[in-house]
PDB file of N, CA and C in Angstrom:
ATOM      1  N   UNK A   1     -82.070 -37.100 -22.347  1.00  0.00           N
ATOM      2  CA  UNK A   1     -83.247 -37.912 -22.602  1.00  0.00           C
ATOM      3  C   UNK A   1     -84.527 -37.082 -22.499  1.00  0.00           C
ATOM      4  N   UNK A   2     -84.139 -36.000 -21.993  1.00  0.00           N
ATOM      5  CA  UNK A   2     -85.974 -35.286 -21.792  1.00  0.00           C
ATOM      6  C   UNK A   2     -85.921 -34.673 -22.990  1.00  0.00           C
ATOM      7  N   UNK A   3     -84.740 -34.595 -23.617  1.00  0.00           N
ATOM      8  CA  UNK A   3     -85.388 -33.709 -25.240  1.00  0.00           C
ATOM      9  C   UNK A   3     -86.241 -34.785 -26.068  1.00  0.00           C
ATOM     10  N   UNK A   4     -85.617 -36.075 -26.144  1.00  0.00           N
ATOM     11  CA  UNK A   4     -86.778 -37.033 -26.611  1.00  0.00           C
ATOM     12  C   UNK A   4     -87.757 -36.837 -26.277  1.00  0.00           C
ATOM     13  N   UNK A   5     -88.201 -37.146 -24.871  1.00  0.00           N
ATOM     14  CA  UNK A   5     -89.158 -37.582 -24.113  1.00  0.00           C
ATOM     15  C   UNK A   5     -90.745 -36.109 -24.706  1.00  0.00           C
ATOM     16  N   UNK A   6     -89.569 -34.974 -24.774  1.00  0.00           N
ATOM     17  CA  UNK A   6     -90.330 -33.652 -25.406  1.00  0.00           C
ATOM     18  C   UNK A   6     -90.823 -33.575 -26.863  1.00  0.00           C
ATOM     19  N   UNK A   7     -89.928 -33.891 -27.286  1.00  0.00           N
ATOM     20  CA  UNK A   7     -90.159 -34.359 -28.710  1.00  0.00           C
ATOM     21  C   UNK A   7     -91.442 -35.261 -28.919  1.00  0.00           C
ATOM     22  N   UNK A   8     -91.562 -36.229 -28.173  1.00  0.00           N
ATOM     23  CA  UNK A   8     -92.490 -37.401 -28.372  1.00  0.00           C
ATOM     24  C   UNK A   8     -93.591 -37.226 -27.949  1.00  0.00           C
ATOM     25  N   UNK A   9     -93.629 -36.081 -27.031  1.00  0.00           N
ATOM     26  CA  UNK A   9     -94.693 -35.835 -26.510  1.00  0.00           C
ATOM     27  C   UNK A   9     -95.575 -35.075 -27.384  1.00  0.00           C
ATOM     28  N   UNK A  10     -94.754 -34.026 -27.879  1.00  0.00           N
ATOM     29  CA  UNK A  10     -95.026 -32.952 -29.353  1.00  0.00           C
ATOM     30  C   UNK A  10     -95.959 -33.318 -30.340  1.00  0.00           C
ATOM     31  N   UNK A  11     -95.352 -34.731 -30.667  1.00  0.00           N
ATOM     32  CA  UNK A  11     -95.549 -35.391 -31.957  1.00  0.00           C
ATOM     33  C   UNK A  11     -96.764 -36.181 -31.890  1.00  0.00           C
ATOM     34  N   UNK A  12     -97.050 -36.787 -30.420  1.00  0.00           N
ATOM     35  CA  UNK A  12     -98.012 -37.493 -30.105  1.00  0.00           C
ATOM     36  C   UNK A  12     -99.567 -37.026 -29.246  1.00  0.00           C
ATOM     37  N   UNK A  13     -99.268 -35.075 -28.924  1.00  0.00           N
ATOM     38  CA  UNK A  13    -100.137 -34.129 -29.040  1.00  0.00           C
ATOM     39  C   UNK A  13    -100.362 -33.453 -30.067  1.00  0.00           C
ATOM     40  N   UNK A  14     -99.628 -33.453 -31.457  1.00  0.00           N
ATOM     41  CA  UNK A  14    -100.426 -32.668 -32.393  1.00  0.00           C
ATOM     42  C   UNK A  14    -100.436 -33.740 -33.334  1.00  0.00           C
ATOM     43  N   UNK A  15    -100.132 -34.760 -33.251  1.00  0.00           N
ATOM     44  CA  UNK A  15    -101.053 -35.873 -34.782  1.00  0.00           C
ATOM     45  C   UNK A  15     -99.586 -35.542 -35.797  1.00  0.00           C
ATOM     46  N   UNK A  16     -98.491 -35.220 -35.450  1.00  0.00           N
ATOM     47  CA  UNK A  16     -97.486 -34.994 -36.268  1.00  0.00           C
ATOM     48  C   UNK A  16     -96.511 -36.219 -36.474  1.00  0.00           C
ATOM     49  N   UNK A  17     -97.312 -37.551 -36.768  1.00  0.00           N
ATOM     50  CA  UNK A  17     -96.415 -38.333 -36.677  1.00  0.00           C
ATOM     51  C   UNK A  17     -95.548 -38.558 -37.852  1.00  0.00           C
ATOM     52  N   UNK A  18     -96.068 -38.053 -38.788  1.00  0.00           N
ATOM     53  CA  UNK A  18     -95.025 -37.990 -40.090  1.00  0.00           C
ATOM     54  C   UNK A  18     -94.015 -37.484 -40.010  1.00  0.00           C
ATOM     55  N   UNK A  19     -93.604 -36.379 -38.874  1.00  0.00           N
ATOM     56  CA  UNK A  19     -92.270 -36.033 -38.390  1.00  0.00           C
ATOM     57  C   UNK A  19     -91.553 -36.983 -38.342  1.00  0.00           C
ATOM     58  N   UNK A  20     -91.838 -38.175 -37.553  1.00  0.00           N
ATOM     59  CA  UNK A  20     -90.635 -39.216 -37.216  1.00  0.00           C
ATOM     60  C   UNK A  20     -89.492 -39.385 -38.216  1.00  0.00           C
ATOM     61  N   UNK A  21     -90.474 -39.907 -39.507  1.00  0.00           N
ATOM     62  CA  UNK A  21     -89.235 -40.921 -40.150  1.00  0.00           C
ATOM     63  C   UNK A  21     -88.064 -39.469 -40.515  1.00  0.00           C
ATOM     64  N   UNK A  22     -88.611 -38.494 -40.754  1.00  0.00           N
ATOM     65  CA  UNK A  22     -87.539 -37.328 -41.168  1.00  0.00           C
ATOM     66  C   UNK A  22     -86.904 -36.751 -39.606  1.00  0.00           C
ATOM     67  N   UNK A  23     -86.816 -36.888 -38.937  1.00  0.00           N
ATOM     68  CA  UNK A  23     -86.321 -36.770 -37.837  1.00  0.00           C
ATOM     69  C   UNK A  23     -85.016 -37.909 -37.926  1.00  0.00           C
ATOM     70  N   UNK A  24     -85.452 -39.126 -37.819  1.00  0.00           N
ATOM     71  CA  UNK A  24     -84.914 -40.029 -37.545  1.00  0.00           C
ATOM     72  C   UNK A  24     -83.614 -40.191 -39.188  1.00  0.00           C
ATOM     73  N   UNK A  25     -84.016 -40.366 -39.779  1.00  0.00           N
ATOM     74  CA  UNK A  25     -83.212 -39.481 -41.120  1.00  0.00           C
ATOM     75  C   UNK A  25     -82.392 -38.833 -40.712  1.00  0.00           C
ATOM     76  N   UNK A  26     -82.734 -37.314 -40.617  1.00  0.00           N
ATOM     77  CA  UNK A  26     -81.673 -36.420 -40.142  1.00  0.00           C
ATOM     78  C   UNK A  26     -80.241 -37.110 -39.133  1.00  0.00           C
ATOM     79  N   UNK A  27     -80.717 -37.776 -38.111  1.00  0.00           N
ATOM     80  CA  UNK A  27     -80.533 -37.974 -37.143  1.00  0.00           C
ATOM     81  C   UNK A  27     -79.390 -38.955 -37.880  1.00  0.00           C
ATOM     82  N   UNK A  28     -79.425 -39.899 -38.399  1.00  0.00           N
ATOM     83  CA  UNK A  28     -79.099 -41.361 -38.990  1.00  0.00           C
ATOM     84  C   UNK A  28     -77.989 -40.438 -40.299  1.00  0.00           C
ATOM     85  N   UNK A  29     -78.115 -39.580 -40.662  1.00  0.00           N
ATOM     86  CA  UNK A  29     -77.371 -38.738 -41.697  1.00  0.00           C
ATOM     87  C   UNK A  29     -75.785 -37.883 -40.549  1.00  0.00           C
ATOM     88  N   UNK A  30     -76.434 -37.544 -39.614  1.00  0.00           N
ATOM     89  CA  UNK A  30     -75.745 -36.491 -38.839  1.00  0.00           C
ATOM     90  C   UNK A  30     -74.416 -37.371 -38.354  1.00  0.00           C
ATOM     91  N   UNK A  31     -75.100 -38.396 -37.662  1.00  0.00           N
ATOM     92  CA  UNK A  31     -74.487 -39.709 -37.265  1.00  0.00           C
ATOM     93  C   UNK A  31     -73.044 -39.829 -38.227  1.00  0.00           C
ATOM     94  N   UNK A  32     -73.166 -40.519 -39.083  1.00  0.00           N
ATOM     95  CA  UNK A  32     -73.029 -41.070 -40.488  1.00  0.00           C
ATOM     96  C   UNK A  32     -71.582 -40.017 -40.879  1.00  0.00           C
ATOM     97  N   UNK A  33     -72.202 -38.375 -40.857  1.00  0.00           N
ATOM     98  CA  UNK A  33     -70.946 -37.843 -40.572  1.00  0.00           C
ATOM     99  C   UNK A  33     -69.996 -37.425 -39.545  1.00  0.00           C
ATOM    100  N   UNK A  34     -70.406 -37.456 -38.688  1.00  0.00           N
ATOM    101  CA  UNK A  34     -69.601 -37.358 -37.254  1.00  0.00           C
ATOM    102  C   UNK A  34     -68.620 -38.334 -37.095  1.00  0.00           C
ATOM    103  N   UNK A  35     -69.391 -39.707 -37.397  1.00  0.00           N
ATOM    104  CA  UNK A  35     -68.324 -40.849 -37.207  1.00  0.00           C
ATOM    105  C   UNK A  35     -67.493 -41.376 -38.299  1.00  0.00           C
ATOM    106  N   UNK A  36     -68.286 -40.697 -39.290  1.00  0.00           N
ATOM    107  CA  UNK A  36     -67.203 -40.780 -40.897  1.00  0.00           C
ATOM    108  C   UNK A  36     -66.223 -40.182 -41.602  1.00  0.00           C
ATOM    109  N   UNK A  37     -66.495 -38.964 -40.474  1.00  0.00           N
ATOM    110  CA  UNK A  37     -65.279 -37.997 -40.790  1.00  0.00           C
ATOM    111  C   UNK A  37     -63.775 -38.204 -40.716  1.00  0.00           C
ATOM    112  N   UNK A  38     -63.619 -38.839 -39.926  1.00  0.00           N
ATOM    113  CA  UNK A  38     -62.361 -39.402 -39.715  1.00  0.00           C
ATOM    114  C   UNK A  38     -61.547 -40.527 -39.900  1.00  0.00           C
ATOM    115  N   UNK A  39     -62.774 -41.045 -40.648  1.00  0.00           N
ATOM    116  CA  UNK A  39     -62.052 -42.644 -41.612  1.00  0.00           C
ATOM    117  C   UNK A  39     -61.964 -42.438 -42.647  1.00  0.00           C
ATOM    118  N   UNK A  40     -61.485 -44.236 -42.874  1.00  0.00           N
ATOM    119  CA  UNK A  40     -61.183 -43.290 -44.499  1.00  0.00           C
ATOM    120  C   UNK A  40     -62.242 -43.298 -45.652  1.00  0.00           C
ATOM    121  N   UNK A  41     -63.234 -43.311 -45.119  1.00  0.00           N
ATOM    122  CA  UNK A  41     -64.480 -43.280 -46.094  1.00  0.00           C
ATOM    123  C   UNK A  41     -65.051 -42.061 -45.853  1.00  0.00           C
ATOM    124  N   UNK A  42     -64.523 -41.010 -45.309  1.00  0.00           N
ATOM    125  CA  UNK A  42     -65.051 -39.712 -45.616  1.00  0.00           C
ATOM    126  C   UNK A  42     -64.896 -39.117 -46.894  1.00  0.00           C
ATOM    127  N   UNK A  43     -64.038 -39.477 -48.184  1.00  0.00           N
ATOM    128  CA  UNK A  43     -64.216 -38.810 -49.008  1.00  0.00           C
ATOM    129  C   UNK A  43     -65.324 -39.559 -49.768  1.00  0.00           C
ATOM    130  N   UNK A  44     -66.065 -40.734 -49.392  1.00  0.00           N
ATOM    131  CA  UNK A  44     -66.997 -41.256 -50.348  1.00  0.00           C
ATOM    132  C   UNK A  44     -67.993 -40.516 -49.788  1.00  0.00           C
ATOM    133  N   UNK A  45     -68.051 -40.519 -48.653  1.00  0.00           N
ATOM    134  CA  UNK A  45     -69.208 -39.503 -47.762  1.00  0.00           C
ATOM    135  C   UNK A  45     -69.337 -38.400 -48.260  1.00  0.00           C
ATOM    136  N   UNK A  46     -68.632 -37.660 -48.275  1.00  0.00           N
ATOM    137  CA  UNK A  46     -68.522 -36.202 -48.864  1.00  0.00           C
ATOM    138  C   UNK A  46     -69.398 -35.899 -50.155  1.00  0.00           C
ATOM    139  N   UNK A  47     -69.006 -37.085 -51.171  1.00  0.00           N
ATOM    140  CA  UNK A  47     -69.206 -36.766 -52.357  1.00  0.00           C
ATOM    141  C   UNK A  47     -70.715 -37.030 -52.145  1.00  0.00           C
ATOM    142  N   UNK A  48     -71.255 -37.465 -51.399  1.00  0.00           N
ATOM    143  CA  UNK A  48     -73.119 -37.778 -51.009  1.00  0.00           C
ATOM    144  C   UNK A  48     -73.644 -36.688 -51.180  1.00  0.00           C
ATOM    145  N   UNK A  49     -72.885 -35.488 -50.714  1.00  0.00           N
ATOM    146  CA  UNK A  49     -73.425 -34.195 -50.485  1.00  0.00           C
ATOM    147  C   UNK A  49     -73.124 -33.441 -50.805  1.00  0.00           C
TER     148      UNK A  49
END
């Protein structure tokens, strides 16, 4: 939790709030394959990318 907590702090000392939504993206993508890898909708996943 302190890497958030660092992160947020970052974002909310330099005016970088347009970081978020691509952060949160990444984040929501990474997800997406970690837990998709192993069902059976990883080959629809795959083909995303």
């Amino acid at each position: 939790m302190e890497f958030f907590k660092d992160m947020w702090l970052f974002f909310r000392e330099r005016k970088k709030y347009w970081l978020l939504p691509v952060v949160l993206i990444l984040l929501i993508m990474g997800l997406i394959l970690v837990f998709g890898g192993g069902s059976a909708m990883a080959p629809f996943i795959y083909t995303l990318f």
